[in-house]
PDB file of N, CA and C in Angstrom:
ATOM      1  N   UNK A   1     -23.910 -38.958 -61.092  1.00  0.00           N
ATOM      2  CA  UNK A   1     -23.668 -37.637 -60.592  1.00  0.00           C
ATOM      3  C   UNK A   1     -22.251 -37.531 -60.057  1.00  0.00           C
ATOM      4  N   UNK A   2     -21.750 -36.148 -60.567  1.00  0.00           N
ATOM      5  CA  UNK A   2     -20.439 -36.275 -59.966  1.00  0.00           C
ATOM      6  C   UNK A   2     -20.051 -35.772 -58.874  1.00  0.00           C
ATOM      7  N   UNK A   3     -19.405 -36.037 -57.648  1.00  0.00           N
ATOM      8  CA  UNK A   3     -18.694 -35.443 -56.591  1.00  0.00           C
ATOM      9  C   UNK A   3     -18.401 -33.874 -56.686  1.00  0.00           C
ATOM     10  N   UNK A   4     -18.384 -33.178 -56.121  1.00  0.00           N
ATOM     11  CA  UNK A   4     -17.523 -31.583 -56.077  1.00  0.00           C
ATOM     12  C   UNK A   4     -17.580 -31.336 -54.853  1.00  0.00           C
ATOM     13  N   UNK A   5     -15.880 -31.359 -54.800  1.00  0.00           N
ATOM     14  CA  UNK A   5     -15.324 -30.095 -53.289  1.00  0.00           C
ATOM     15  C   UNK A   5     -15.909 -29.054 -52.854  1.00  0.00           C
ATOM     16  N   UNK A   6     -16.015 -28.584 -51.589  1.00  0.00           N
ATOM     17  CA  UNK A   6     -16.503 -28.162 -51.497  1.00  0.00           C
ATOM     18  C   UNK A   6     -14.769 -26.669 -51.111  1.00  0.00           C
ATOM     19  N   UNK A   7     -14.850 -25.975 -51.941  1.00  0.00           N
ATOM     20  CA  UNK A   7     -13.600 -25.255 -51.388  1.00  0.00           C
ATOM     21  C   UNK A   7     -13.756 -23.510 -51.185  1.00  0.00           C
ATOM     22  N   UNK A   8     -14.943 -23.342 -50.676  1.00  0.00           N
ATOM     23  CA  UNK A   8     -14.892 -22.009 -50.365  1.00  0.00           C
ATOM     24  C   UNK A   8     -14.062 -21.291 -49.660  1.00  0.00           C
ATOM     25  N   UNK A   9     -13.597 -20.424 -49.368  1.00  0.00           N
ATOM     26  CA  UNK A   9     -12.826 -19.632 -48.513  1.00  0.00           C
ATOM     27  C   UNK A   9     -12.918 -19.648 -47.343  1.00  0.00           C
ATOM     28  N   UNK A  10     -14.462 -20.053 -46.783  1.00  0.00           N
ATOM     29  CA  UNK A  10     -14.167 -20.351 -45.126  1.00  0.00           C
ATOM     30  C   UNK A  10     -14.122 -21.327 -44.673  1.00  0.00           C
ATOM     31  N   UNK A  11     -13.985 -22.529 -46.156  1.00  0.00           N
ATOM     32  CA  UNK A  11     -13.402 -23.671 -45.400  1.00  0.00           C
ATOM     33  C   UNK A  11     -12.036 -24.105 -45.599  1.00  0.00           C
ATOM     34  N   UNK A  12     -11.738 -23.171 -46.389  1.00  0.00           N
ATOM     35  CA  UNK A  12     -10.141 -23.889 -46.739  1.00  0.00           C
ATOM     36  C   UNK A  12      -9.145 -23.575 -45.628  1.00  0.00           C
ATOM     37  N   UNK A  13      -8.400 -24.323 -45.857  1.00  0.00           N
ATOM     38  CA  UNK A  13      -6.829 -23.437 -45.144  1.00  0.00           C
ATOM     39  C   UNK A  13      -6.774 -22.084 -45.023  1.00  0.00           C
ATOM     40  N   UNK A  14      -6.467 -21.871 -43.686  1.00  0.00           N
ATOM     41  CA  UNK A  14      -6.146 -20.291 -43.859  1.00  0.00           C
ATOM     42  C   UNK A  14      -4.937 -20.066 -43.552  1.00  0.00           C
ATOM     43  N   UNK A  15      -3.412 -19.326 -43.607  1.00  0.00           N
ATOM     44  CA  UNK A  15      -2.476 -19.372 -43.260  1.00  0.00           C
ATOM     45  C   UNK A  15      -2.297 -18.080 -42.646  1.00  0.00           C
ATOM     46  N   UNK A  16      -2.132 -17.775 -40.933  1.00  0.00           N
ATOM     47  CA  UNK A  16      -2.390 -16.573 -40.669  1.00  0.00           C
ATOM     48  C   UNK A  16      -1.695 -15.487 -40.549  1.00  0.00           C
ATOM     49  N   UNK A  17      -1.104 -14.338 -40.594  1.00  0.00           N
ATOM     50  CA  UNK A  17       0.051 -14.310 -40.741  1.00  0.00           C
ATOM     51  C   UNK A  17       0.710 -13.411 -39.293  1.00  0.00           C
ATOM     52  N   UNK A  18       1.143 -14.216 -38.640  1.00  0.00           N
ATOM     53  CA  UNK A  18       2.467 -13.187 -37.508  1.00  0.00           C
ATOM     54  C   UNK A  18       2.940 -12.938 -37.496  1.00  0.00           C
ATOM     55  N   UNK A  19       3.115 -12.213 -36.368  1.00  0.00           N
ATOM     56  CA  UNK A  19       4.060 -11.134 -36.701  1.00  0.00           C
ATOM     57  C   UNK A  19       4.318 -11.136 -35.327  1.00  0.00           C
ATOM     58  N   UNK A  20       6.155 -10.809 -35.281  1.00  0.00           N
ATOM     59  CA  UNK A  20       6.848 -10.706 -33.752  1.00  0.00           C
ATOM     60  C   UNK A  20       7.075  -9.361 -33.747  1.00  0.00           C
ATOM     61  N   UNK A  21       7.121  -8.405 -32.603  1.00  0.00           N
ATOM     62  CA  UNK A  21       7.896  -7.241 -32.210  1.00  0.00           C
ATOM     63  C   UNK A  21       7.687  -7.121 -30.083  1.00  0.00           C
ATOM     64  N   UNK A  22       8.112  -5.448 -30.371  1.00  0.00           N
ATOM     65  CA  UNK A  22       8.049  -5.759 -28.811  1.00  0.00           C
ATOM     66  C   UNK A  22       7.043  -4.816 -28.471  1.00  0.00           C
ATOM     67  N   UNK A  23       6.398  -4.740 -27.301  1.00  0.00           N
ATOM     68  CA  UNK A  23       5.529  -4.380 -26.836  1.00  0.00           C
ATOM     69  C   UNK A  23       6.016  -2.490 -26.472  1.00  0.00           C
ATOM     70  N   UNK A  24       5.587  -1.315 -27.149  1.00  0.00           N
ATOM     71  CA  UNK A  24       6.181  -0.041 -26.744  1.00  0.00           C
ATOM     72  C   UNK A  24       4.878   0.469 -25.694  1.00  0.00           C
ATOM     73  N   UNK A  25       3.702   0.023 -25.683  1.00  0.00           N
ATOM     74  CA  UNK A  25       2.908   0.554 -24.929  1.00  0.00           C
ATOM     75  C   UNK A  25       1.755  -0.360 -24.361  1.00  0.00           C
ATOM     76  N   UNK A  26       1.440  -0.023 -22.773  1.00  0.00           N
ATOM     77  CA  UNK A  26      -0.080  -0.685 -22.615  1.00  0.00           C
ATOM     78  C   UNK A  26      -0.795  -0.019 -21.994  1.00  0.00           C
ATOM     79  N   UNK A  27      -0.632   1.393 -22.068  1.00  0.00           N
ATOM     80  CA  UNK A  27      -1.535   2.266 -21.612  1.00  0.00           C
ATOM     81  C   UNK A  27      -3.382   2.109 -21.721  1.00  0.00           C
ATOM     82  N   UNK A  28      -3.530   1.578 -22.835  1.00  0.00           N
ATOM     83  CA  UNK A  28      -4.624   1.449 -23.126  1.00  0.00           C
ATOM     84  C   UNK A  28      -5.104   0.242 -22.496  1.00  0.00           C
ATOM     85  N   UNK A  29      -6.859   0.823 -22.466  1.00  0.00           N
ATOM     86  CA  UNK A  29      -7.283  -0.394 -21.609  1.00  0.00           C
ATOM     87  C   UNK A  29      -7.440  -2.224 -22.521  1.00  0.00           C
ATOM     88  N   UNK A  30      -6.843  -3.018 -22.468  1.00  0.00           N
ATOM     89  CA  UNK A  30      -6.847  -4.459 -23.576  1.00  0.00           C
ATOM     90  C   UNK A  30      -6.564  -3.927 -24.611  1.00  0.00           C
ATOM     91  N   UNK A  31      -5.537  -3.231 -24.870  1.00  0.00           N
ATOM     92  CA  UNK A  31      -4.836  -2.635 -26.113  1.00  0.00           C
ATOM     93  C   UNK A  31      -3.426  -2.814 -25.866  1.00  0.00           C
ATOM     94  N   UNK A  32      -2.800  -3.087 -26.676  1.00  0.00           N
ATOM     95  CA  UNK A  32      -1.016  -2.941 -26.616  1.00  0.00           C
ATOM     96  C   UNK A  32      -0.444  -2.130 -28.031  1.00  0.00           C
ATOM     97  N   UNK A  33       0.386  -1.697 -27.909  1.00  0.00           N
ATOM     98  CA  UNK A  33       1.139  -1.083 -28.920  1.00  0.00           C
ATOM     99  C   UNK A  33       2.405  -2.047 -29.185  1.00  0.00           C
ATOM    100  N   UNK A  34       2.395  -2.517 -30.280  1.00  0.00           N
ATOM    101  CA  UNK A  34       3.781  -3.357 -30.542  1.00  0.00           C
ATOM    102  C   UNK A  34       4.218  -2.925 -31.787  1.00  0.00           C
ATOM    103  N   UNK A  35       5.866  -2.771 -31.591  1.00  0.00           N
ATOM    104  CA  UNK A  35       6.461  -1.744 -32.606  1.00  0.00           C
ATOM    105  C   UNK A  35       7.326  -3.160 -33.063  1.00  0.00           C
ATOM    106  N   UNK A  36       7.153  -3.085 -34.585  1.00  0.00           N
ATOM    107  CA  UNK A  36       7.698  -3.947 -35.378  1.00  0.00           C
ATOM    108  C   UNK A  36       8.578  -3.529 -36.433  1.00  0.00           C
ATOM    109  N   UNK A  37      10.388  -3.967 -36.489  1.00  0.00           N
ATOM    110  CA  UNK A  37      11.297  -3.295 -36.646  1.00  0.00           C
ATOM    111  C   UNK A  37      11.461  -4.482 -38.091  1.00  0.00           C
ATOM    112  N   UNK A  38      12.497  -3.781 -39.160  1.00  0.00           N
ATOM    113  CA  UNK A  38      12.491  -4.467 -40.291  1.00  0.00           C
ATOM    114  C   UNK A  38      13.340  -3.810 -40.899  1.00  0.00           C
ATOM    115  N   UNK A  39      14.387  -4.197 -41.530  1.00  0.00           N
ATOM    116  CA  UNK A  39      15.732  -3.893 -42.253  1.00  0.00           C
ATOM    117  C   UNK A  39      15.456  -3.531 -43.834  1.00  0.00           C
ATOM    118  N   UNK A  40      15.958  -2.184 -44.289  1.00  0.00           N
ATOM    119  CA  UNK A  40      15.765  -2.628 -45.988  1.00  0.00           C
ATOM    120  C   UNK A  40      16.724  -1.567 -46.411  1.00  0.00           C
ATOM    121  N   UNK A  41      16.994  -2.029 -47.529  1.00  0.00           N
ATOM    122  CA  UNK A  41      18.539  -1.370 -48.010  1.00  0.00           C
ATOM    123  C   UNK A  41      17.919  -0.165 -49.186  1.00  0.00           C
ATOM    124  N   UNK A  42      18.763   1.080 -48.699  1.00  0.00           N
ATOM    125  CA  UNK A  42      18.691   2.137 -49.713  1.00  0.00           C
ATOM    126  C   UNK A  42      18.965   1.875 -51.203  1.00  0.00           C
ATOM    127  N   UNK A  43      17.956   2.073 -51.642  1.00  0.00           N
ATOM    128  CA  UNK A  43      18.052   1.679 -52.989  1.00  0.00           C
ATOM    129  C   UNK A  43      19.408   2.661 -53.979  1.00  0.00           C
ATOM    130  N   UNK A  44      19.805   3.446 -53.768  1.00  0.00           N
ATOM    131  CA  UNK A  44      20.843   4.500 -54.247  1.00  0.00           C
ATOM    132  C   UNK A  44      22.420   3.350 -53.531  1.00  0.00           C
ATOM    133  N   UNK A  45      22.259   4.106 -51.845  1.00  0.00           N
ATOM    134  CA  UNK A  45      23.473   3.823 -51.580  1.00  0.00           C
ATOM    135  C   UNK A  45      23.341   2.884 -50.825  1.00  0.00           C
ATOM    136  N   UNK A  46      22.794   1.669 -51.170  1.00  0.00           N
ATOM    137  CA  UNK A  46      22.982   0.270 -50.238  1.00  0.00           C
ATOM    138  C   UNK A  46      23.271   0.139 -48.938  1.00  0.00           C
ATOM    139  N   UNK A  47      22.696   1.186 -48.483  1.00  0.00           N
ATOM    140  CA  UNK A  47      22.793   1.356 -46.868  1.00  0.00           C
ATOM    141  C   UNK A  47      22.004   0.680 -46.058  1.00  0.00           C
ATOM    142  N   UNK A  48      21.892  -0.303 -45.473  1.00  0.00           N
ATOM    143  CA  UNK A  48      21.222  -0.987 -44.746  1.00  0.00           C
ATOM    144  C   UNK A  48      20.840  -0.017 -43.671  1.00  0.00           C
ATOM    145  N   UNK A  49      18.824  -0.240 -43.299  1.00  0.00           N
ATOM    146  CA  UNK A  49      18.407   1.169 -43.013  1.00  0.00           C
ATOM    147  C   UNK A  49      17.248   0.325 -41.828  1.00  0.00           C
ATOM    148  N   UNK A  50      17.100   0.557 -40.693  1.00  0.00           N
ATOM    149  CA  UNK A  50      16.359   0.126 -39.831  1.00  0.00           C
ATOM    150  C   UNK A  50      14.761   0.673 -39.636  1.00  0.00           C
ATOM    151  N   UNK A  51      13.915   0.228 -40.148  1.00  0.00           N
ATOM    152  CA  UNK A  51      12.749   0.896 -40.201  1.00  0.00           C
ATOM    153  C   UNK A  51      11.839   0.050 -39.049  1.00  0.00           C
ATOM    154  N   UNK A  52      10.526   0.963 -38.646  1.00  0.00           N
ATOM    155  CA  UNK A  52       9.756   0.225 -37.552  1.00  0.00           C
ATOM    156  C   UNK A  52       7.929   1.045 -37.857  1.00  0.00           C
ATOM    157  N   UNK A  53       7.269  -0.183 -37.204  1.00  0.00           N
ATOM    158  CA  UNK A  53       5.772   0.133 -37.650  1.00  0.00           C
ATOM    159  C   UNK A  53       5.349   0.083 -36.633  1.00  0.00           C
ATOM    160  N   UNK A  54       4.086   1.103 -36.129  1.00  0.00           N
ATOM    161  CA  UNK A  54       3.305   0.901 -34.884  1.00  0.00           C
ATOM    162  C   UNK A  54       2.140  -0.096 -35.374  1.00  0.00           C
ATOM    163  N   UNK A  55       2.018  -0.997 -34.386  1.00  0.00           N
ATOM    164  CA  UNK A  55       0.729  -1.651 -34.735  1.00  0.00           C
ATOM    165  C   UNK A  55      -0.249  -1.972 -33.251  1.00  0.00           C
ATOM    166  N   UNK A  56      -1.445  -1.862 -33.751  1.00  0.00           N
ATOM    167  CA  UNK A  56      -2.113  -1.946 -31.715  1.00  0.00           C
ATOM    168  C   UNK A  56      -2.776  -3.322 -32.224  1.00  0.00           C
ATOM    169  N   UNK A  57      -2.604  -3.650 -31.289  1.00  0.00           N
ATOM    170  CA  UNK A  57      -3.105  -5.163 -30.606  1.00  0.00           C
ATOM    171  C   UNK A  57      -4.327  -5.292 -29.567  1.00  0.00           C
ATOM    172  N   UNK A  58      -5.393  -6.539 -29.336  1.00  0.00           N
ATOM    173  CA  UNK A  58      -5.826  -6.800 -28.587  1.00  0.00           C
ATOM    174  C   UNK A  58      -5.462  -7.419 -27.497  1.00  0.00           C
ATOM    175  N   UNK A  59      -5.332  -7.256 -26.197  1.00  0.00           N
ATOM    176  CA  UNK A  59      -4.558  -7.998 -25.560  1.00  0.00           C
ATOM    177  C   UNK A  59      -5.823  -8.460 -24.182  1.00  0.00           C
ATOM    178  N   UNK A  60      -6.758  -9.208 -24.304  1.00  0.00           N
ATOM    179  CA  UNK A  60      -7.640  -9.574 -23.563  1.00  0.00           C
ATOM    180  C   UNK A  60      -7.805  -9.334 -22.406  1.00  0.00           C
ATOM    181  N   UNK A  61      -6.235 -10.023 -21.726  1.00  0.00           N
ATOM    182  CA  UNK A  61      -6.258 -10.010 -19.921  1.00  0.00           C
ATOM    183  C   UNK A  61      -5.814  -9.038 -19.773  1.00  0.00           C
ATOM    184  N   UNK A  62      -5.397  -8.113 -20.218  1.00  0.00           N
ATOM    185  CA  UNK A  62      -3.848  -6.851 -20.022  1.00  0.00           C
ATOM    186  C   UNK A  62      -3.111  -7.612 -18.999  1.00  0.00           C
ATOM    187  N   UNK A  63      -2.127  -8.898 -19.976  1.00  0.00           N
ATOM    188  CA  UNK A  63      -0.831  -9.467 -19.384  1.00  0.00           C
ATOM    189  C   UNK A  63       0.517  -9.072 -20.107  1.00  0.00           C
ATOM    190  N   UNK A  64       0.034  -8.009 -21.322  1.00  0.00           N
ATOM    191  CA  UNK A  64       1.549  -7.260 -21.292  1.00  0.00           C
ATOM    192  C   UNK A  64       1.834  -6.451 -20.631  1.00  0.00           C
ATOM    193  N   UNK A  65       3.237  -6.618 -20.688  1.00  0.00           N
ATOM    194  CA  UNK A  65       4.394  -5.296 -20.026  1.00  0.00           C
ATOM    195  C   UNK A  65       4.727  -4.636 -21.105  1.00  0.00           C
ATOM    196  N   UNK A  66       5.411  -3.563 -21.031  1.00  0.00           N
ATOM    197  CA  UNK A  66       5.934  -2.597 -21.903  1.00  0.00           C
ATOM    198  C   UNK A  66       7.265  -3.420 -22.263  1.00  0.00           C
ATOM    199  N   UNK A  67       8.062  -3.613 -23.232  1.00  0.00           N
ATOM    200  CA  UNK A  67       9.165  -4.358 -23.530  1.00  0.00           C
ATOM    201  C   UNK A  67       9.134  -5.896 -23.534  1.00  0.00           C
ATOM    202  N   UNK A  68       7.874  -6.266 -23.377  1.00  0.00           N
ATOM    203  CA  UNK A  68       8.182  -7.623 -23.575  1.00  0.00           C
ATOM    204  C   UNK A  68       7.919  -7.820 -25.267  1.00  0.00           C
ATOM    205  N   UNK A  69       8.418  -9.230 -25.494  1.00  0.00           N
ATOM    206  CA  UNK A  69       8.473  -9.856 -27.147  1.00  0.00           C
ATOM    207  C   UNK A  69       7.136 -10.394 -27.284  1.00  0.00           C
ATOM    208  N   UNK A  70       6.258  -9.939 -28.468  1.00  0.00           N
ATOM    209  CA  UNK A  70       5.046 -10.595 -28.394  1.00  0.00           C
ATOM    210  C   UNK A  70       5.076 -11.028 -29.828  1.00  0.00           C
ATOM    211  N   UNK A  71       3.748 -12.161 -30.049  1.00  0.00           N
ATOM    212  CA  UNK A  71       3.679 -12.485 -31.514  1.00  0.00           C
ATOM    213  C   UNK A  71       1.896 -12.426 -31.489  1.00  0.00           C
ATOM    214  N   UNK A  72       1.690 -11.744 -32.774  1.00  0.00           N
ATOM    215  CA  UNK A  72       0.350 -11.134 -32.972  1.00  0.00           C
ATOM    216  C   UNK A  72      -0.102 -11.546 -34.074  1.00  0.00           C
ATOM    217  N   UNK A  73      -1.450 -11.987 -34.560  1.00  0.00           N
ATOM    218  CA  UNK A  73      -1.842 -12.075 -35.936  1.00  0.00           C
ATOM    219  C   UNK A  73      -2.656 -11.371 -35.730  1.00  0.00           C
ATOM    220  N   UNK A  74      -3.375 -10.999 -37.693  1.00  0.00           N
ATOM    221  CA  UNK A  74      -4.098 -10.319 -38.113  1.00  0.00           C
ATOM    222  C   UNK A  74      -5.719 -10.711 -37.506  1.00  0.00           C
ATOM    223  N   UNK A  75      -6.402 -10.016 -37.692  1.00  0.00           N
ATOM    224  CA  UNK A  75      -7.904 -10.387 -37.370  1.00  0.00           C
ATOM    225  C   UNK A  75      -8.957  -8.887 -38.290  1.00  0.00           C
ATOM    226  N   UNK A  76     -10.315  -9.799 -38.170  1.00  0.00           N
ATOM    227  CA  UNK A  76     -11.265  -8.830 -38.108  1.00  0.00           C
ATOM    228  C   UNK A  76     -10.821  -7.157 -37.076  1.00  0.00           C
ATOM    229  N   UNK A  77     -11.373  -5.962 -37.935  1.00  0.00           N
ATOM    230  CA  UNK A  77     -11.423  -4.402 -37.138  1.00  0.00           C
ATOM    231  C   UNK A  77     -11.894  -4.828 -35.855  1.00  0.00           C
ATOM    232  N   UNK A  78     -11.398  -4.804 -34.792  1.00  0.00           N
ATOM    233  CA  UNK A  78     -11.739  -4.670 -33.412  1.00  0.00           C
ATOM    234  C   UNK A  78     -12.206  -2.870 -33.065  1.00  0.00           C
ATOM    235  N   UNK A  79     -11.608  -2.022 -34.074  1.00  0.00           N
ATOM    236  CA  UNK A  79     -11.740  -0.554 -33.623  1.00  0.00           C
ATOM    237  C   UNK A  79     -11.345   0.238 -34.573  1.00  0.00           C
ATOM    238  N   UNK A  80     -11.368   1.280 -34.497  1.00  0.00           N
ATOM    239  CA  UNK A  80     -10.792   2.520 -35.658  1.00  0.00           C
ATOM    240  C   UNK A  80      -9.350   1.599 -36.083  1.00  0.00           C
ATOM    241  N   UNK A  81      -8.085   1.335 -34.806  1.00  0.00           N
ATOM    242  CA  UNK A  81      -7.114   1.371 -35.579  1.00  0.00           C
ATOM    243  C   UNK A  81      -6.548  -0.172 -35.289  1.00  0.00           C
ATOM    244  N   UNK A  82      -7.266  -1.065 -34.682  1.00  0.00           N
ATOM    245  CA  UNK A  82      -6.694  -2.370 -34.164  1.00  0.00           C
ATOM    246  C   UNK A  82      -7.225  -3.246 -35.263  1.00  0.00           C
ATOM    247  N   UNK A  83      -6.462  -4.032 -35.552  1.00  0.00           N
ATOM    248  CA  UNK A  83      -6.366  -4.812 -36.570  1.00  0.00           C
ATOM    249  C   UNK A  83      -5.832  -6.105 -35.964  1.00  0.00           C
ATOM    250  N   UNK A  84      -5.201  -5.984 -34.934  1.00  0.00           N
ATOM    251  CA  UNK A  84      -4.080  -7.511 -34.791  1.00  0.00           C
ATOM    252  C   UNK A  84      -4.711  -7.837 -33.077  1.00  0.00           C
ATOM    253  N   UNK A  85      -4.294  -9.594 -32.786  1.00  0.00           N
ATOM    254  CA  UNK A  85      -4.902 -10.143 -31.390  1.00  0.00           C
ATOM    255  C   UNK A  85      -3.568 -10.957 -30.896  1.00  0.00           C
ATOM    256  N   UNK A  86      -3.105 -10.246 -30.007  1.00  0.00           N
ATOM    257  CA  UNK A  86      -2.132 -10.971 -29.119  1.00  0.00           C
ATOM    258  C   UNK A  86      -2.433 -13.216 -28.996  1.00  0.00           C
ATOM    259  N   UNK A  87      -1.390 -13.321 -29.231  1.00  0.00           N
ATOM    260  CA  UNK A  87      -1.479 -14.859 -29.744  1.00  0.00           C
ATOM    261  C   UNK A  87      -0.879 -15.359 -28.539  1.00  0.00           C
ATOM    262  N   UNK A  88       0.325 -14.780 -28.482  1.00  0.00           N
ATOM    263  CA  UNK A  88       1.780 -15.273 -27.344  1.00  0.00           C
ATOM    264  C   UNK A  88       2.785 -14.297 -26.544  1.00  0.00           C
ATOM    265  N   UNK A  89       2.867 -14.729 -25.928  1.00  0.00           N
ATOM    266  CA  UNK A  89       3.849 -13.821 -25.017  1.00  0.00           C
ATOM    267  C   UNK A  89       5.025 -14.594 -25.088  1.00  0.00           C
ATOM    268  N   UNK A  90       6.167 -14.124 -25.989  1.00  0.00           N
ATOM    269  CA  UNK A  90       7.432 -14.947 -26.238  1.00  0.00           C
ATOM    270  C   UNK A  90       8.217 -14.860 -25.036  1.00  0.00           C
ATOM    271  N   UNK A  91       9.357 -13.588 -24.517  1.00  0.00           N
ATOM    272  CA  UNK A  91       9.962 -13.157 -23.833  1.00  0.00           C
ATOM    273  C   UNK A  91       9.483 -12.431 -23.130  1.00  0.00           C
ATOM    274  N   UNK A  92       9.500 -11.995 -21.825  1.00  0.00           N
ATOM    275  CA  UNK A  92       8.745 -11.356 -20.732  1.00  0.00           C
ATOM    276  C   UNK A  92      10.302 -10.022 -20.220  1.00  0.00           C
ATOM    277  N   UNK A  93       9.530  -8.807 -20.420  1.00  0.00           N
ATOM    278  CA  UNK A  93      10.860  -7.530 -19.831  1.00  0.00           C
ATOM    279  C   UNK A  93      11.180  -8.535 -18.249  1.00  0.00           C
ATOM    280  N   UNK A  94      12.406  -8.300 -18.000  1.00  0.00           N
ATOM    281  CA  UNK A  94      13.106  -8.265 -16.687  1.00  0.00           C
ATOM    282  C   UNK A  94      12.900  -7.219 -15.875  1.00  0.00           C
TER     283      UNK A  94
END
């Protein structure tokens, strides 16, 4: 009889993916708003063009501030629009 791996999807490697920006809101209760900024050039006139995405976060303890640097990965729907779970608190606002 021969051996076989066992390599389903919830056992393999998962590689998760983060994401850094900064924190624009924590109004919400264990929610953060982190706005994630990203460069891309006009396809016409090669204008290097600053674009940014809202994304809400879980943030467990509510230990963000507004302006601090956070890094977030993806997860299971927590809610209508949360998708991502506070991982780290890089830089902390002054």
């Amino acid at each position: 009889m021969s051996e076989v791996e066992n390599t389903s999807p919830a056992t393999a490697e998962h590689k998760e993916r983060r994401i850094v920006g900064r924190v624009a809101s924590n109004k919400g209760d264990k929610t953060i708003t982190v706005v994630v900024e990203r460069t891309v050039k006009h396809p016409i006139y090669n204008k290097i063009l600053r674009r940014s995405t809202k994304l809400y976060a879980h943030d467990e303890a509510n230990q963000c501030k507004e302006g601090d640097l956070v890094a977030i990965v993806e997860t299971r729907p927590l809610s209508r629009t949360k998708r991502f779970k506070l991982v780290e608190i890089i830089q902390t606002h002054a």
